[in-house]
C-alpha atoms as a PDB file:
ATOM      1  CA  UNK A   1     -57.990 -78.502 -68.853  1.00  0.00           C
ATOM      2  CA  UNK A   2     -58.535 -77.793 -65.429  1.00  0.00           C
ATOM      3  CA  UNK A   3     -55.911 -80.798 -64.299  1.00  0.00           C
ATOM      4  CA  UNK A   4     -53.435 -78.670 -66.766  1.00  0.00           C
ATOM      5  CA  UNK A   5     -54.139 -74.969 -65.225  1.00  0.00           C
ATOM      6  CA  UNK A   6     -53.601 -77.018 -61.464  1.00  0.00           C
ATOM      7  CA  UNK A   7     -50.097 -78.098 -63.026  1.00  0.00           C
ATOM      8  CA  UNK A   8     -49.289 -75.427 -63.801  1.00  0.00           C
ATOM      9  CA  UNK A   9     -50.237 -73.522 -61.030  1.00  0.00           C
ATOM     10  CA  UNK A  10     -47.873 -76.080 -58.581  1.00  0.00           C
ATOM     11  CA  UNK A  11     -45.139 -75.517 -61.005  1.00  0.00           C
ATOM     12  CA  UNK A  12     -44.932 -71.852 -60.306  1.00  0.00           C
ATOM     13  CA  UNK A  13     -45.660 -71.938 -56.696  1.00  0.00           C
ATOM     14  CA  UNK A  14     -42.558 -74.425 -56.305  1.00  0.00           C
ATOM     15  CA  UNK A  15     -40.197 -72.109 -58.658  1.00  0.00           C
ATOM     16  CA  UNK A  16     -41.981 -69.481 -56.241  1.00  0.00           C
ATOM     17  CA  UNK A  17     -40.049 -71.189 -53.347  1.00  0.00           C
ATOM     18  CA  UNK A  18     -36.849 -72.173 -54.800  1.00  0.00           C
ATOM     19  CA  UNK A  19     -36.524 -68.305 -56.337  1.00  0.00           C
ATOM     20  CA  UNK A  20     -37.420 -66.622 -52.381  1.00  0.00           C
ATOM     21  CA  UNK A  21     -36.866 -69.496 -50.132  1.00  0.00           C
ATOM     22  CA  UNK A  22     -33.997 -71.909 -50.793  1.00  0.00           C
ATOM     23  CA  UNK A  23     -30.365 -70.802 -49.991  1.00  0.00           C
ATOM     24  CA  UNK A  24     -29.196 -69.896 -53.529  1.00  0.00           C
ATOM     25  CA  UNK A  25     -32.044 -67.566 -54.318  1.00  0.00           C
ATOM     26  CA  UNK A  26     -32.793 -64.198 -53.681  1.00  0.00           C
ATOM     27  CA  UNK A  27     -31.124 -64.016 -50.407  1.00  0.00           C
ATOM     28  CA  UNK A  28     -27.852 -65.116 -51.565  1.00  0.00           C
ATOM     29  CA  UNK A  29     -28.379 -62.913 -54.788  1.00  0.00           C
ATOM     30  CA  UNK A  30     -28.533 -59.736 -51.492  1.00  0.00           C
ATOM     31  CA  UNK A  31     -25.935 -61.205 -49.483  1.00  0.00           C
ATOM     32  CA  UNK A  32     -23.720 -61.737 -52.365  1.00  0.00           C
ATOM     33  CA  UNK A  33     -24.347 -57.829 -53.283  1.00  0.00           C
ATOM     34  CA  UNK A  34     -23.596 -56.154 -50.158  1.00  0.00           C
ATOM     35  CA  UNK A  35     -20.482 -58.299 -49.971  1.00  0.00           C
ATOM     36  CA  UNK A  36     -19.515 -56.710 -53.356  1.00  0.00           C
ATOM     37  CA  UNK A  37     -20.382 -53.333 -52.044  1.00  0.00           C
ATOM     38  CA  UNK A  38     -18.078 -53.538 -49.065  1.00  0.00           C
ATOM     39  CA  UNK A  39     -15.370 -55.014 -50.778  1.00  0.00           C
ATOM     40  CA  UNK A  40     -15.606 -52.315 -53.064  1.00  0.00           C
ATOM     41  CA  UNK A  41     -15.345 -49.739 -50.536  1.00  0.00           C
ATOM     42  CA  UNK A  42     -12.424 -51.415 -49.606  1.00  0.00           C
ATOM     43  CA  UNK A  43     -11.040 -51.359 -53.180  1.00  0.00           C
ATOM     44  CA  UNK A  44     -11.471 -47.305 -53.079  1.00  0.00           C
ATOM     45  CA  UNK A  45     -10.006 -46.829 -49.381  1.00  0.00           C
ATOM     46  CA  UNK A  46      -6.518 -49.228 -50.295  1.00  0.00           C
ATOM     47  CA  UNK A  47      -6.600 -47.311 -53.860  1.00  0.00           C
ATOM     48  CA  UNK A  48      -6.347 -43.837 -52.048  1.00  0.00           C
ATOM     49  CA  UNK A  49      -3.589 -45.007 -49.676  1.00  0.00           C
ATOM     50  CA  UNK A  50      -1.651 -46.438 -52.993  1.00  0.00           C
ATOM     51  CA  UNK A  51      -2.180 -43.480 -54.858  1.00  0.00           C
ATOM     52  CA  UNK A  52      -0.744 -41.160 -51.739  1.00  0.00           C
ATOM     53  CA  UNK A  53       2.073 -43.300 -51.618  1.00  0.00           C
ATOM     54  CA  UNK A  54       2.987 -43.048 -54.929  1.00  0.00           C
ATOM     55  CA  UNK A  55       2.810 -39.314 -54.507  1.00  0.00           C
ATOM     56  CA  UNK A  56       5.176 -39.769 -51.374  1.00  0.00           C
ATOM     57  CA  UNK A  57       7.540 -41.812 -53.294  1.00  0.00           C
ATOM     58  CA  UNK A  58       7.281 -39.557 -56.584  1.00  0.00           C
ATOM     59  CA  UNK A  59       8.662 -36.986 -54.203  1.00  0.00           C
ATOM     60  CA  UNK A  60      10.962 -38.385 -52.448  1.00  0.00           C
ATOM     61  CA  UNK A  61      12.634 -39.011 -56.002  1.00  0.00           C
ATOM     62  CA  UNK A  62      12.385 -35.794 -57.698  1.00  0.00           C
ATOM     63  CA  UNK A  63      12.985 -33.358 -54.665  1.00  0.00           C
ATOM     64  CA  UNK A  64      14.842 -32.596 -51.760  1.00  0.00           C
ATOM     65  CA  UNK A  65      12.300 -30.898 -50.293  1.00  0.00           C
ATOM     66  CA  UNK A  66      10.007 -33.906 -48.930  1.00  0.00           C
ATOM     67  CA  UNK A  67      13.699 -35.293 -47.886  1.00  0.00           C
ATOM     68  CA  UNK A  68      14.070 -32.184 -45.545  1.00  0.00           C
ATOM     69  CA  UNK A  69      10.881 -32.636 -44.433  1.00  0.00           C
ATOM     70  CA  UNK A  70      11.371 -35.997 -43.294  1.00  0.00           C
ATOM     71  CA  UNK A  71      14.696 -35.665 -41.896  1.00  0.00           C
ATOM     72  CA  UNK A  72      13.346 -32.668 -39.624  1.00  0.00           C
ATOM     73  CA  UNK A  73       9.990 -33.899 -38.542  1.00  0.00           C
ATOM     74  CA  UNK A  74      11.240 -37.671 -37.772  1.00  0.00           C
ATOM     75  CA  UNK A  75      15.008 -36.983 -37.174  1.00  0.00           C
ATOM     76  CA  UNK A  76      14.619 -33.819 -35.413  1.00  0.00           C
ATOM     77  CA  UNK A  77      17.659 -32.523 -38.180  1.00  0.00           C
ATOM     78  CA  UNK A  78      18.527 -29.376 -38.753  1.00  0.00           C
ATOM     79  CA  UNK A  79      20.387 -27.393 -41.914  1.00  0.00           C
ATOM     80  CA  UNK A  80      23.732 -25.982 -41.202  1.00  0.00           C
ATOM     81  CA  UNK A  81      23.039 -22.280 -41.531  1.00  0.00           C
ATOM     82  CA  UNK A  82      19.921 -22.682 -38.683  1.00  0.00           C
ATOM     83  CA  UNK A  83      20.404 -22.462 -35.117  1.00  0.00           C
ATOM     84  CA  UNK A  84      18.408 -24.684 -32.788  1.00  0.00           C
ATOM     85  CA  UNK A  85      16.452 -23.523 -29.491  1.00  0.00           C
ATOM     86  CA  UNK A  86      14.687 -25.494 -27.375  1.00  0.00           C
ATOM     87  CA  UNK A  87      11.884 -23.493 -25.053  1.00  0.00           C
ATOM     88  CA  UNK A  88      11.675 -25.737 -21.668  1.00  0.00           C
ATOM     89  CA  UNK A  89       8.381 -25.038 -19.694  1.00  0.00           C
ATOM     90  CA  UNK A  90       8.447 -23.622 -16.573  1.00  0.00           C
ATOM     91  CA  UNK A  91       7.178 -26.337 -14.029  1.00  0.00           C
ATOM     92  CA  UNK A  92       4.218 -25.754 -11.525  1.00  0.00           C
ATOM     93  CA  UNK A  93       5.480 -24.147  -8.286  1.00  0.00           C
ATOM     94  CA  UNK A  94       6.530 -26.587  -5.354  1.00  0.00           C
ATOM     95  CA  UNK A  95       5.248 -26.476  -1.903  1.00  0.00           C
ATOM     96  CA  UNK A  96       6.910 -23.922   0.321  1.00  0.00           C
ATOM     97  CA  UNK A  97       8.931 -26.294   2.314  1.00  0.00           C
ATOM     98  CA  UNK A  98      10.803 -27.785  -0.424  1.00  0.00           C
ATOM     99  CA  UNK A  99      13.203 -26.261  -2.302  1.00  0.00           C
ATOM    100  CA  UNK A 100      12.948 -25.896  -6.263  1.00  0.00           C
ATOM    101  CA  UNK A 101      14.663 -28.274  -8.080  1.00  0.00           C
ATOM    102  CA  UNK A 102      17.243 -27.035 -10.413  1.00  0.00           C
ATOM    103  CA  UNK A 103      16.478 -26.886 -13.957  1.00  0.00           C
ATOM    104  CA  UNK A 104      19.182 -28.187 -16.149  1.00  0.00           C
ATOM    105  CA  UNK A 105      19.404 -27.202 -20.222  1.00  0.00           C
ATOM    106  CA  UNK A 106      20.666 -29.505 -22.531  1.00  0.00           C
ATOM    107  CA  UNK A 107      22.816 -27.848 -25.161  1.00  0.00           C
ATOM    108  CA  UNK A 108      21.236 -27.991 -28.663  1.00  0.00           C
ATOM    109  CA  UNK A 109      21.839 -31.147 -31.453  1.00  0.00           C
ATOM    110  CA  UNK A 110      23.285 -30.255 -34.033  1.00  0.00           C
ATOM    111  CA  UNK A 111      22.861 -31.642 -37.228  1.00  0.00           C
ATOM    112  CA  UNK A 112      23.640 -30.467 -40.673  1.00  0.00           C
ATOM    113  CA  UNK A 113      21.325 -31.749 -43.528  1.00  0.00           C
ATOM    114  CA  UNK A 114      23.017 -33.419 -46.492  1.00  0.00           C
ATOM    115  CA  UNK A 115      22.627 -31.896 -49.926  1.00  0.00           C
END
């Protein structure tokens, strides 16, 4: 009986080590889980972006107003009916003994908008 308990005993102590010690046990059970958990972070971040760019696009095809949007933020475009100004700071005043340059103004782009 007491050969049988001693078994016994060495059985469990070596399922002991393969379960906490070997490289498929409980440290690959961990690593395997935090890999999950960042790839699922991941998941929820690209899902976001897809769902705001499905938004964009949703827009783009039902409205003209996202369209105008675009076309004045990235085109610099203006509607036909608007006038365009263009406010040029004044620069930092030169030493005495040169003269000021001369400022020149560009005359304004215009653009119509196509609706």
């Amino acid at each position: 009986m007491k050969w049988l308990l001693a078994v016994l005993a060495l059985v469990l102590l070596l399922l002991q080590y393969r379960m906490f010690l070997s490289n498929d046990g409980i440290r690959e059970v961990l690593r395997l889980q935090s890999a999950v958990a960042a790839q699922q972070s991941e998941n929820d971040r690209l899902a976001e972006r897809n769902r705001q760019l499905a938004a964009e696009v949703h827009d783009l095809k039902q409205g003209y107003a996202a369209l105008e949007e675009r076309a004045r933020s990235e085109l610099g475009m203006i509607a036909g009916n608007e006038s365009f100004y263009q406010v040029v700071p004044q620069r930092a005043a030169a030493p005495a003994a040169e003269p000021l340059p001369e400022v020149s103004v560009q005359a304004p782009r215009r653009t119509a908008l196509a609706r």
